[in-house]
Protein backbone atom coordinates (compact mmCIF):
# COMPACT_ATOMS: atom_id res chain seq x y z
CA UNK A 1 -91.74 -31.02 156.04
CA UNK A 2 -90.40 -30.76 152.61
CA UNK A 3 -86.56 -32.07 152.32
CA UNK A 4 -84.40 -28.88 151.33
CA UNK A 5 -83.11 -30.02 148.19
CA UNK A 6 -86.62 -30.26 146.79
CA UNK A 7 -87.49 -27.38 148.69
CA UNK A 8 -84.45 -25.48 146.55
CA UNK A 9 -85.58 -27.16 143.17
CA UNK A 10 -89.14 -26.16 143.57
CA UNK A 11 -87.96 -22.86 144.55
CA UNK A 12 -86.25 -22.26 141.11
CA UNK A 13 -88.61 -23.08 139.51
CA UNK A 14 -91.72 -20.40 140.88
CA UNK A 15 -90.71 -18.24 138.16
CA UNK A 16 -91.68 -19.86 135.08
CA UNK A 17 -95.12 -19.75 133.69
CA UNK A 18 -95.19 -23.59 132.93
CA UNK A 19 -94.87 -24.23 137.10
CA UNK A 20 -97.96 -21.99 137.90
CA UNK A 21 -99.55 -23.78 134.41
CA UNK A 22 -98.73 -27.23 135.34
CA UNK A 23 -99.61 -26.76 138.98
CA UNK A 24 -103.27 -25.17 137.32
CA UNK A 25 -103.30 -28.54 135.54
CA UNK A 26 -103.25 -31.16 138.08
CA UNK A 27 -105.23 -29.13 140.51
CA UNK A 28 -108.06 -28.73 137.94
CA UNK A 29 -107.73 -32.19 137.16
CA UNK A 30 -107.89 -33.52 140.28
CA UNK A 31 -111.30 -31.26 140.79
CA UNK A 32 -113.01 -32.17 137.53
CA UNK A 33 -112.48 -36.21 139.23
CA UNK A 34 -114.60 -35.02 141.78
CA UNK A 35 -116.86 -32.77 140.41
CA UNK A 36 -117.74 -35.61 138.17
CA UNK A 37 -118.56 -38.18 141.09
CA UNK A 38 -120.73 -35.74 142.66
CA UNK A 39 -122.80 -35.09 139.14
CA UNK A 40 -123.03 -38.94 138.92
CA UNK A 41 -124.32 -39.20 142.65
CA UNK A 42 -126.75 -36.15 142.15
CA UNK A 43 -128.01 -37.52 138.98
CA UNK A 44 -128.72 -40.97 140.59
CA UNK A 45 -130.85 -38.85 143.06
CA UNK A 46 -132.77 -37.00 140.40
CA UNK A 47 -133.48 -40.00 139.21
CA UNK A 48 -135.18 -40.66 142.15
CA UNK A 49 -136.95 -37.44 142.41
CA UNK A 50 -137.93 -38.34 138.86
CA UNK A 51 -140.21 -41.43 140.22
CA UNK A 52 -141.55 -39.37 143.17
CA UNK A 53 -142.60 -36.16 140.25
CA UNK A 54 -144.30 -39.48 138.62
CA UNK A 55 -146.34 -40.15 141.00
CA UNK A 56 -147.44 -36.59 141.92
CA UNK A 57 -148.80 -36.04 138.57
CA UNK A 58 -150.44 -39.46 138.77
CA UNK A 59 -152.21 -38.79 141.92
CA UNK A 60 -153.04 -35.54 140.46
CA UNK A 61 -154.62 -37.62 136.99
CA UNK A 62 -156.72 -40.22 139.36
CA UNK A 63 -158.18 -37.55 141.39
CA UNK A 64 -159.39 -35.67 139.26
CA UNK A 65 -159.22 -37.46 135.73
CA UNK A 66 -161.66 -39.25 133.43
CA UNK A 67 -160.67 -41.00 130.61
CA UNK A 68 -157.22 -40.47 131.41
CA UNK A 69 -157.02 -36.35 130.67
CA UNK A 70 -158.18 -33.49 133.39
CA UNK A 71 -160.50 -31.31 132.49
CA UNK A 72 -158.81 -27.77 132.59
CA UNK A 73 -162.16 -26.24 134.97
CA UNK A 74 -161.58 -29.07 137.24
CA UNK A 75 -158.31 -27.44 138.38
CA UNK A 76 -159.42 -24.39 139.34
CA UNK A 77 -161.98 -25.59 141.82
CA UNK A 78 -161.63 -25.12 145.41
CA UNK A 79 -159.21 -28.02 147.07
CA UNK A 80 -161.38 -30.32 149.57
CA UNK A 81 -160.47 -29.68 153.19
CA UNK A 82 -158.43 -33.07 153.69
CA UNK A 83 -156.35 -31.59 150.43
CA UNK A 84 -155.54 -28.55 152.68
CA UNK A 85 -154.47 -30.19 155.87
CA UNK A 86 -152.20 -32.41 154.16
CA UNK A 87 -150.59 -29.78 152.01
CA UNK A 88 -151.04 -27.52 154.93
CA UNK A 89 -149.39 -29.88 157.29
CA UNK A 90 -146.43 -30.98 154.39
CA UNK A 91 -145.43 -27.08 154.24
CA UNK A 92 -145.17 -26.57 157.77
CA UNK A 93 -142.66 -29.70 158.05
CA UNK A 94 -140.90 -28.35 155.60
CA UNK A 95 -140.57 -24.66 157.11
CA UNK A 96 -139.83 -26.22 160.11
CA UNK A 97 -136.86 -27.87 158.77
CA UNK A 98 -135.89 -25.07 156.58
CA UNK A 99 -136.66 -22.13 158.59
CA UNK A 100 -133.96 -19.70 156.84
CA UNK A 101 -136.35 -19.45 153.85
CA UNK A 102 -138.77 -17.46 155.89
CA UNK A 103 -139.96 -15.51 152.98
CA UNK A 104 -141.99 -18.43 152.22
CA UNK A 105 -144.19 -17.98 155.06
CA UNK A 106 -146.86 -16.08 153.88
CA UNK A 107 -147.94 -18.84 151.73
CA UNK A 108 -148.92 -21.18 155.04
CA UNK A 109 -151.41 -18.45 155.33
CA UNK A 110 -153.02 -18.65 152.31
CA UNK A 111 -153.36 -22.80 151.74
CA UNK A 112 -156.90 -22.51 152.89
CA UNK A 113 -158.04 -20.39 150.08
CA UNK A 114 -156.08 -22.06 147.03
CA UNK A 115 -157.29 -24.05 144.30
CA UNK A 116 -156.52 -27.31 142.80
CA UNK A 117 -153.89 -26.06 140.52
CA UNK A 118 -152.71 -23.51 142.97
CA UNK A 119 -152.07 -26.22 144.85
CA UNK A 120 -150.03 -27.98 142.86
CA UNK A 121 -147.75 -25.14 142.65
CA UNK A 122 -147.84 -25.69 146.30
CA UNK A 123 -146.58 -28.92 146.15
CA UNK A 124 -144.47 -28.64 143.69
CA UNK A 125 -142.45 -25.65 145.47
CA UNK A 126 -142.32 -27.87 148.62
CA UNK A 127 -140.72 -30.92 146.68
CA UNK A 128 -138.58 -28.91 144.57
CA UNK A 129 -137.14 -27.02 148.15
CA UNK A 130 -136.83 -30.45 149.60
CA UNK A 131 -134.23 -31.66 146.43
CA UNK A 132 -132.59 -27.83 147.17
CA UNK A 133 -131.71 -29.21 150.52
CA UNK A 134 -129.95 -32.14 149.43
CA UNK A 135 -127.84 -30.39 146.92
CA UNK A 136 -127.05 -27.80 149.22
CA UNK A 137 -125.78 -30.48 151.40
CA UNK A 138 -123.71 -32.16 148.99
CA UNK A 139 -122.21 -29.30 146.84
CA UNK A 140 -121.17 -27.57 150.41
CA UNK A 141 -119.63 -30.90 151.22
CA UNK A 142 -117.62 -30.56 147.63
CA UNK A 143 -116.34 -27.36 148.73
CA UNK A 144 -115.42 -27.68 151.20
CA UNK A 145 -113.54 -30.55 150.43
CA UNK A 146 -112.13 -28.40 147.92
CA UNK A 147 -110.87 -25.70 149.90
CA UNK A 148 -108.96 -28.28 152.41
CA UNK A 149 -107.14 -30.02 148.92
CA UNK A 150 -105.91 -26.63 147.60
CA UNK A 151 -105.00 -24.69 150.97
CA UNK A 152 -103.12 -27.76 151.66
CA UNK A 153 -101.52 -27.77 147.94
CA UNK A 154 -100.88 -24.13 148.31
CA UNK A 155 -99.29 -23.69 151.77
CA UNK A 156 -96.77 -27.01 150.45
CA UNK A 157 -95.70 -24.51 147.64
CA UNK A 158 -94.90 -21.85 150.63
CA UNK A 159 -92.93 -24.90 152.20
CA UNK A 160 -95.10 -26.36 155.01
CA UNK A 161 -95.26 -29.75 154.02
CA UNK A 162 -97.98 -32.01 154.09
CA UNK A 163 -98.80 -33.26 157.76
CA UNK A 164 -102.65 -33.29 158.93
CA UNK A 165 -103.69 -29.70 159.34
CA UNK A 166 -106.61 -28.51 160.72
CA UNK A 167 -107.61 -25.80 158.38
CA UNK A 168 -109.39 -22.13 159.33
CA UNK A 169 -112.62 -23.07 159.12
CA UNK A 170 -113.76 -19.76 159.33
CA UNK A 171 -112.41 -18.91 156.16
CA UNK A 172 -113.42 -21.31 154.55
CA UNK A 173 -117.03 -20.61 155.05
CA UNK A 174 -116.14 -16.87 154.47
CA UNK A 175 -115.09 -17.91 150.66
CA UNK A 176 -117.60 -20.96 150.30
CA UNK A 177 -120.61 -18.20 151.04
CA UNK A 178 -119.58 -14.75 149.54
CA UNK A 179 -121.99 -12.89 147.32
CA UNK A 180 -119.63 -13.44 144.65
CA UNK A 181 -121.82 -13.29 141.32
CA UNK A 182 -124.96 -11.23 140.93
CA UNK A 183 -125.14 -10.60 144.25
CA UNK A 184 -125.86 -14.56 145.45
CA UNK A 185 -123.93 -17.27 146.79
CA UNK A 186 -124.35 -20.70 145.64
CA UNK A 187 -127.05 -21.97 148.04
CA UNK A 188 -129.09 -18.70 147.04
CA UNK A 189 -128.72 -19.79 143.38
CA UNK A 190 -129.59 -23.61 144.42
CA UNK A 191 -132.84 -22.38 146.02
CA UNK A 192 -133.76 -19.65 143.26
CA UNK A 193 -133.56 -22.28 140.70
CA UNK A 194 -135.29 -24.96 142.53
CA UNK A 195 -138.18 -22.25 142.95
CA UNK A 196 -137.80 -21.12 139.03
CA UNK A 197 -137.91 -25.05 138.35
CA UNK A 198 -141.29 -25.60 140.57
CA UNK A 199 -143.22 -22.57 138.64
CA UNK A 200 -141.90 -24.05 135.26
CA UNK A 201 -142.90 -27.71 136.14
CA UNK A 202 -146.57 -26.13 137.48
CA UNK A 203 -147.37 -23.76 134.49
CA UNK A 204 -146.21 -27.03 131.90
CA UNK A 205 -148.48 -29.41 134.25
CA UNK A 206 -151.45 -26.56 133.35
CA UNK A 207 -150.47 -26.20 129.44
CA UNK A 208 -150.44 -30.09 129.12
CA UNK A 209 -154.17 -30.12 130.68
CA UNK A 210 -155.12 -27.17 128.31
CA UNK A 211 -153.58 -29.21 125.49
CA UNK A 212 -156.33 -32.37 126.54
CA UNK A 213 -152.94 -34.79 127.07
CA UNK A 214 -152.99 -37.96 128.76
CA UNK A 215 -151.41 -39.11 132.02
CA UNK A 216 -148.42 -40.39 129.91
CA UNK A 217 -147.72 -37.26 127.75
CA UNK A 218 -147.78 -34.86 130.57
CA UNK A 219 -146.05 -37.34 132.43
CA UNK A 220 -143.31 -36.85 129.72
CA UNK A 221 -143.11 -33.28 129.35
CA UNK A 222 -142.66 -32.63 132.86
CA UNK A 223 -140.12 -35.44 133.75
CA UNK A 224 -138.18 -34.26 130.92
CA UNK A 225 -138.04 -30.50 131.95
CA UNK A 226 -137.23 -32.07 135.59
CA UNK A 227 -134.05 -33.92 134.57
CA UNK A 228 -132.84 -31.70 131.72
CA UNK A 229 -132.94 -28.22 133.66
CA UNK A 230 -131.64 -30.04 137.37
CA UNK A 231 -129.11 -31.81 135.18
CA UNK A 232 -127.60 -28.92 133.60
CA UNK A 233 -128.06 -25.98 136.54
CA UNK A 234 -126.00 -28.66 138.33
CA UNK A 235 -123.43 -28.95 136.41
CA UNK A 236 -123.38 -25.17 135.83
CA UNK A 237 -122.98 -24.69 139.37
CA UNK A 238 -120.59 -27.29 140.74
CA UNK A 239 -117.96 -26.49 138.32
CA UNK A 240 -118.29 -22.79 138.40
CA UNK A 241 -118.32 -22.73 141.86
CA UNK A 242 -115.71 -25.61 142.45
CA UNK A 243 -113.46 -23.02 140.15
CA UNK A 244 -113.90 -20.07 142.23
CA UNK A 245 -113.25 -21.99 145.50
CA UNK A 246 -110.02 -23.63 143.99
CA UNK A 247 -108.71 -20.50 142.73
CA UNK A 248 -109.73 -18.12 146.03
CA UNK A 249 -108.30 -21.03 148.27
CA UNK A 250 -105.19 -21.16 146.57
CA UNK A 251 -104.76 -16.97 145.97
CA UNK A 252 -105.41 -16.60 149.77
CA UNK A 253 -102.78 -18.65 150.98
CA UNK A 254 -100.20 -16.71 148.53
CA UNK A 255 -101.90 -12.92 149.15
CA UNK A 256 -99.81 -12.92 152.63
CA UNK A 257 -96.58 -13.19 150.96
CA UNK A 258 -96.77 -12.05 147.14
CA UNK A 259 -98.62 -8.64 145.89
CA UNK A 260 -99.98 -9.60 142.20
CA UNK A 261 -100.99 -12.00 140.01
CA UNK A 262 -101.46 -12.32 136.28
CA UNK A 263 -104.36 -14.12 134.46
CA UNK A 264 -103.93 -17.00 132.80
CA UNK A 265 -106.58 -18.66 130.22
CA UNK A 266 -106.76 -21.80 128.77
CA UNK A 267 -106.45 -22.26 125.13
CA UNK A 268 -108.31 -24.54 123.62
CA UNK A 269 -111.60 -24.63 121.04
CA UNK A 270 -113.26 -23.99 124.03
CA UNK A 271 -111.68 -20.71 125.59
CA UNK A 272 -114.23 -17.45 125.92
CA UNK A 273 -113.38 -14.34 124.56
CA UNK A 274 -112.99 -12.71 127.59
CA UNK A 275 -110.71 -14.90 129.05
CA UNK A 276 -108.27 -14.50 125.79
CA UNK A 277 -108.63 -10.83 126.29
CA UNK A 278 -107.46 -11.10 130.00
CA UNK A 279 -104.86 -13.63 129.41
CA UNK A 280 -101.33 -11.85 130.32
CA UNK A 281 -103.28 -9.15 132.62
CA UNK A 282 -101.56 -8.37 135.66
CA UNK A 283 -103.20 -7.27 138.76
CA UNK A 284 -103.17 -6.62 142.15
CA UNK A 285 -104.53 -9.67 144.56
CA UNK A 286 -105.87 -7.36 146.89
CA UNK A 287 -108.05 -5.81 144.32
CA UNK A 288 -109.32 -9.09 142.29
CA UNK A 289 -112.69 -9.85 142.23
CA UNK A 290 -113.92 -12.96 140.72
CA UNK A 291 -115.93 -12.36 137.40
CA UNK A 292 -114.25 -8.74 137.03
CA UNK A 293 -110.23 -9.85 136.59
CA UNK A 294 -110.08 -13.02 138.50
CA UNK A 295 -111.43 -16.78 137.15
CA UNK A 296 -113.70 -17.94 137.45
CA UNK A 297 -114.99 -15.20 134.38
CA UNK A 298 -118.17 -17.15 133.18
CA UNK A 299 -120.23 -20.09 134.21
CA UNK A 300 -118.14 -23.69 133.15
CA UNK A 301 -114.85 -21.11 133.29
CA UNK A 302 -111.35 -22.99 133.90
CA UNK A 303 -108.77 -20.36 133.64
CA UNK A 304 -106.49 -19.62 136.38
CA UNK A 305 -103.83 -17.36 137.41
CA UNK A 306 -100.01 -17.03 138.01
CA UNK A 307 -98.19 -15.66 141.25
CA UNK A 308 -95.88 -12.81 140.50
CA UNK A 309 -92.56 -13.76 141.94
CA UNK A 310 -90.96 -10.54 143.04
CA UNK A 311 -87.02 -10.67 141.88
CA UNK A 312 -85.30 -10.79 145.13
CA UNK A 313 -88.24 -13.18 146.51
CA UNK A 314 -86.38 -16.32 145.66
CA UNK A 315 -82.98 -15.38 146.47
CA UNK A 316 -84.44 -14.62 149.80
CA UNK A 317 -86.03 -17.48 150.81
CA UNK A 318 -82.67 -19.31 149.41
CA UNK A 319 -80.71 -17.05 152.19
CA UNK A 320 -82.70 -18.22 154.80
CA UNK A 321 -82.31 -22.01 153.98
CA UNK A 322 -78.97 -21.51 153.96
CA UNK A 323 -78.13 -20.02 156.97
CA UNK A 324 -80.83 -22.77 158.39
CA UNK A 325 -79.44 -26.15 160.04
CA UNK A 326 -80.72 -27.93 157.66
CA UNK A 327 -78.71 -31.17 157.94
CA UNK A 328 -81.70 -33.06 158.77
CA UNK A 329 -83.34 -32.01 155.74
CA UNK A 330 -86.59 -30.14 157.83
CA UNK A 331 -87.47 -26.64 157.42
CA UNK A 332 -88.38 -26.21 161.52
CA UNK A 333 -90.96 -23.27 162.35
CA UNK A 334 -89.14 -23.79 165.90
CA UNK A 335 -86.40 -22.06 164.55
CA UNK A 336 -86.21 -19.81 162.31
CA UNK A 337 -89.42 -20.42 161.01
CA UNK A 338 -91.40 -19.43 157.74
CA UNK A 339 -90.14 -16.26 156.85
CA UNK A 340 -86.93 -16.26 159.33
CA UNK A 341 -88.06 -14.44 162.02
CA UNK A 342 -89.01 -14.91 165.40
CA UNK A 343 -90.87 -13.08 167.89
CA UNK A 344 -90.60 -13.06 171.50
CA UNK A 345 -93.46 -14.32 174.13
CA UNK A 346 -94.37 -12.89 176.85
CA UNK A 347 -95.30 -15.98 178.86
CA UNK A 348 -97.00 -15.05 181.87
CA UNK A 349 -100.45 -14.22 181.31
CA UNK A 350 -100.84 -12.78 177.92
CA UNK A 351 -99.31 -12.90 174.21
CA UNK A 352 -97.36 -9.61 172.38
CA UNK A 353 -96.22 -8.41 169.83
CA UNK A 354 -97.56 -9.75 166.70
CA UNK A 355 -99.94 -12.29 168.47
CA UNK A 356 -101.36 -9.53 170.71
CA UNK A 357 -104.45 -10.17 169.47
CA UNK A 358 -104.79 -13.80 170.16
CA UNK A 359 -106.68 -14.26 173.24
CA UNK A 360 -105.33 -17.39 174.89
CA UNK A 361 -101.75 -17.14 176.22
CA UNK A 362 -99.34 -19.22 173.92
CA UNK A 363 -98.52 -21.70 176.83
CA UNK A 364 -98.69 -25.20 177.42
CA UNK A 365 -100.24 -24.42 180.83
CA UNK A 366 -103.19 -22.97 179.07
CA UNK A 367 -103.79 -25.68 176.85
CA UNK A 368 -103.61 -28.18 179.48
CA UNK A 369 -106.18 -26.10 181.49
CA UNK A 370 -108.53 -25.86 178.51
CA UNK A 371 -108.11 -29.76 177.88
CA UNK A 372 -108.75 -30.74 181.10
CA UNK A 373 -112.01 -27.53 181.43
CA UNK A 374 -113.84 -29.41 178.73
CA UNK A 375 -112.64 -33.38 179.30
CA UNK A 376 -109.83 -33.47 176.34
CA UNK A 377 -107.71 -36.32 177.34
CA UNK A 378 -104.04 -35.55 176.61
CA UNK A 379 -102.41 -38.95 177.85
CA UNK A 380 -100.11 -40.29 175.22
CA UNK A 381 -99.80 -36.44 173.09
CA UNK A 382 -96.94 -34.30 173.12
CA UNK A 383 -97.91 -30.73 172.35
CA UNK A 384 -95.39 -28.80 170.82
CA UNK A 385 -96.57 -24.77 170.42
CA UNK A 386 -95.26 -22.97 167.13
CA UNK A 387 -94.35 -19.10 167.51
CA UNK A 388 -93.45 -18.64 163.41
CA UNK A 389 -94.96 -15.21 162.75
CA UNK A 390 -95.14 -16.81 159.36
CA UNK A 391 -97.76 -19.48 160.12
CA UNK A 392 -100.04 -16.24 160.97
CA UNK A 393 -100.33 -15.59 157.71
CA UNK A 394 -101.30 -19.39 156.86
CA UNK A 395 -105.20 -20.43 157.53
CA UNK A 396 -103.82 -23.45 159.43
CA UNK A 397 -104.41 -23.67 163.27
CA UNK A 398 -102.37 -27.32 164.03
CA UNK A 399 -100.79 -30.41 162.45
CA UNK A 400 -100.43 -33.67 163.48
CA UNK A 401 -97.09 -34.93 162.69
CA UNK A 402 -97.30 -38.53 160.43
CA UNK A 403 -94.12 -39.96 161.48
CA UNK A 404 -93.42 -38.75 165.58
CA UNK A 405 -96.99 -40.17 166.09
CA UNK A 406 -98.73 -38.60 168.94
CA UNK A 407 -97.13 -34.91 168.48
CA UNK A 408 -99.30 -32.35 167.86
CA UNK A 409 -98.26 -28.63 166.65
CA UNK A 410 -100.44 -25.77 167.78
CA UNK A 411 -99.98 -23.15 165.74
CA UNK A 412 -100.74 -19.55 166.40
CA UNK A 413 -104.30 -19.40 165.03
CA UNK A 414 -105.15 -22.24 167.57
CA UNK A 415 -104.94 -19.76 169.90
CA UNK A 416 -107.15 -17.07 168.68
CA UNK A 417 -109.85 -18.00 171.13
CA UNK A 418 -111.17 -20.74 173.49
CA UNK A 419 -113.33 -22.37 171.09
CA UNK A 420 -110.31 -22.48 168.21
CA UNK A 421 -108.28 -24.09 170.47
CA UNK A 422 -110.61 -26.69 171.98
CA UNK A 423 -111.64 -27.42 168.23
CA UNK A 424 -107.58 -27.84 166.82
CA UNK A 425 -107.13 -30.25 169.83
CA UNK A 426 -110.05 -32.40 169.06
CA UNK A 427 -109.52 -32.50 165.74
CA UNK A 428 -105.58 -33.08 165.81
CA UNK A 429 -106.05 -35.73 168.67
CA UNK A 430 -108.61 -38.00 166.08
CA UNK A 431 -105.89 -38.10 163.65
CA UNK A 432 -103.50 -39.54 166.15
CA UNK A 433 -106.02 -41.64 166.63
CA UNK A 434 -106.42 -42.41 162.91
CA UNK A 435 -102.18 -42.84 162.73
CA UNK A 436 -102.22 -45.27 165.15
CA UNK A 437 -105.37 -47.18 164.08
CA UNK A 438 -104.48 -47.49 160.74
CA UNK A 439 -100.63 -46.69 159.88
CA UNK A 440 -99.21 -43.78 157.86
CA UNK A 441 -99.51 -45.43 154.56
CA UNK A 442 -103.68 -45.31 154.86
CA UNK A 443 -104.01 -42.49 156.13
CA UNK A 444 -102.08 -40.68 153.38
CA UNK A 445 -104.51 -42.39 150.83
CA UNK A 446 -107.27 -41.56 152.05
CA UNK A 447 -106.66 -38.26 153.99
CA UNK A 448 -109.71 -36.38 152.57
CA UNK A 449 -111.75 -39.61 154.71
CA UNK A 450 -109.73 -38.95 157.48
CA UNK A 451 -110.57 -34.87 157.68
CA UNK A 452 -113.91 -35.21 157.23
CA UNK A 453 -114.18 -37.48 160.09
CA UNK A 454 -112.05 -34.86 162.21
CA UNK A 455 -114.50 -32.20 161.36
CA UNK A 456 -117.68 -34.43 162.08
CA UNK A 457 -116.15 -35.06 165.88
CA UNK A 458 -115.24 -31.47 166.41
CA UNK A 459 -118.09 -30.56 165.32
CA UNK A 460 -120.02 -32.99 167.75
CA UNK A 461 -118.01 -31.90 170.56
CA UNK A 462 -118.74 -28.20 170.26
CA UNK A 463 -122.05 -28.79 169.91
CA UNK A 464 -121.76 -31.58 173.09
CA UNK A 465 -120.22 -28.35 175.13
CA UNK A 466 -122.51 -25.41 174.09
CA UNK A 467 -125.69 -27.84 174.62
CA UNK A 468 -124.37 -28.61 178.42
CA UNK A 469 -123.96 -24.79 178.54
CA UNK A 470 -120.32 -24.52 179.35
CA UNK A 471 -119.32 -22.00 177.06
């Protein structure tokens, strides 16, 4: 937890325009470090990709060359049988492995009646869905990655500190995969252009065998289309998208307790004329929507936005530090908790009042049944259960305290249903597991490590329990 007299100091200073700019700053800054490293890891791959387009196109030239060019009539003759069972057999793989992209289907059915260059197309769709995968994979990984760095960022603003916290991870994916431009999320826009990119590569393969060029200059053309367009939709994408994640991770956190923001552009030789015209807009969080009046406004957009401090918010949250024991410096959710207030518990077999809806009793009992229902091994944890009505308006479910190693805090969220709850424990128990392997001081450096690692063995133990059929 934050020691009050910073907590008091940052406090003062929520109302200036220079906090929310600064605070824009070094979050975008921190992003654009690791939006770069994944453009110079996908890159490396295209380059890869590069070799394999290579040898497609050579294949294609000593099948069906002479004298190093194609003749155009060649291409639209019937492909030999073993040319259709391998293509047929390469598509199936690949719907097998990517069965959401069912609309693709019909085209199994029609690999027996396709010509050479038809073909090709084929094969070029296939590859091009098979590089879609990857950056699926990776630019999901990004964002999420990026939604964990700013909810944390944000909720240490609100004055929750900066212990391991296992994040809602159903928000997350509810923000990652909204329909937020042109009616597409970002792995519908990774697949669209992968499929734009296969049809471009196909029809410039054809022109190029029109033209009479060699294996070399077609070689060229196509190669260069490959790595200019997957080089710049790339970059296009990640830092659009990493600037709508950013921004909706942080404006969700603060949408529980504030009411409006107001837009804020960056100036610079760069800056679009639509972000200068919003600059200074207030609006209402509830009613943003990202490309209308919230960033990001554009593809490559970096502007941001500022929380609207209410004038009695401050003083407020000032009131309730001070009537706080706060001797030890910690702002305790045990006590008065986020906004002051506490609830009572009904503690026999169900939860009230504002936690009505949570569906596993807020008792140590219960979590001591669960752990013990599904094998969670509790020796050496203290569990310690949160009832702030504030930390239901946070998209954190538990925290694993760094310095009273072995305590873990359920919050209320953890107990939204069996699953939540099995999944906080897991994932709160590796990082005591991570504190006590490798000391406070590691752990802090490499925290986003650390998280992923929790996620990959929650993940695995879900998946361990539904496969057994317990759930």
């Amino acid at each position: 937890m934050m020691r009050t007299k910073n907590r008091i100091e940052e406090l003062k200073k929520m109302r200036s325009k220079e906090y929310w700019k600064d605070r824009h700053a070094r979050l975008l800054s921190n992003l654009e470090k690791d939006e770069d490293n994944l453009l110079i890891k996908l890159n490396k791959y295209y380059e890869i990709q590069s070799k394999a387009l290579e040898k497609q196109i050579g294949n294609f030239y000593g099948m069906y060359g002479e004298n190093n060019v194609i003749e155009y009539r060649k291409l639209l003759k019937e492909m030999s049988e073993a040319e259709k069972g391998l293509l047929y057999q390469d598509f199936t793989e690949f719907m097998s492995k990517y069965p959401q992209y069912s609309h693709l289907e019909p085209i199994r059915g029609q690999i027996y009646k396709l010509d050479r260059l038809e073909g090709l197309r084929v094969s070029m769709l296939v590859e091009q869905m098979k590089i879609a995968g990857y950056e699926q994979a990776e630019i999901e990984k990004h964002l999420y990655k990026t939604f964990d760095k700013v909810t944390i960022d944000s909720l240490n603003v609100l004055g929750f500190g900066s212990n391991f916290n296992t994040i809602n991870s159903d928000l997350a994916k509810k923000i990652i995969n909204k329909n937020w431009v042109g009616g597409e999320n970002f792995s519908q826009r990774i697949w669209k252009n992968r499929e734009l990119l296969a049809n471009h590569l196909t029809d410039e393969f054809r022109n190029a065998v029109i033209r009479g060029d060699s294996y070399r200059q077609c070689t060229n053309v196509l190669l260069k289309k490959f790595n200019d367009v997957s080089r710049r939709n790339a970059e296009r994408l990640v830092k659009t998208e990493g600037t709508y994640v950013m921004n909706e991770a942080s404006i969700t956190t603060f949408e529980k307790e504030f009411e409006q923001y107001r837009y804020s552009a960056i100036f610079d030789e760069r800056t679009s004329e639509v972000c200068k015209a919003l600059d200074g807009q207030v609006f209402d969080m509830k009613k943003r929507q990202a490309g209308s009046n919230f960033p990001p406004m554009h593809p490559w957009c970096r502007s941001g936005y500022e929380v609207v401090i209410p004038e009695d918010w401050i003083e407020k949250k000032l009131e309730e530090i001070s009537k706080q024991n706060i001797d030890k410096g910690v702002d305790s959710p045990d006590k008065e908790g986020y906004n002051g207030l506490n609830r009572h518990l009904n503690r026999k077999d169900r939860n009230i009042g504002v936690f009505k809806n949570l569906e596993i009793p807020m008792q140590k009992r219960q979590v001591k049944k669960i752990a013990n229902k599904y094998g969670i091994d509790l020796k050496g944890i203290t569990i310690k259960i949160q009832r702030s009505e504030g930390l239901l308006k946070t998209t954190f479910a538990g925290s694993t305290d760094y310095l009273n190693v072995g305590r873990i805090d359920l919050f209320p969220n953890a107990f939204m249903n069996e699953e939540q709850l099995i999944r906080t424990l897991v994932h709160e128990k590796v990082h005591v597991e991570q504190l006590k392997k490798y000391g406070f001081a590691y752990t802090q450096k490499h925290l986003s490590e650390m998280e992923v690692e929790a996620y990959r063995i929650e993940s695995e133990f879900i998946k361990n329990i539904k496969r057994k059929g317990k759930k």
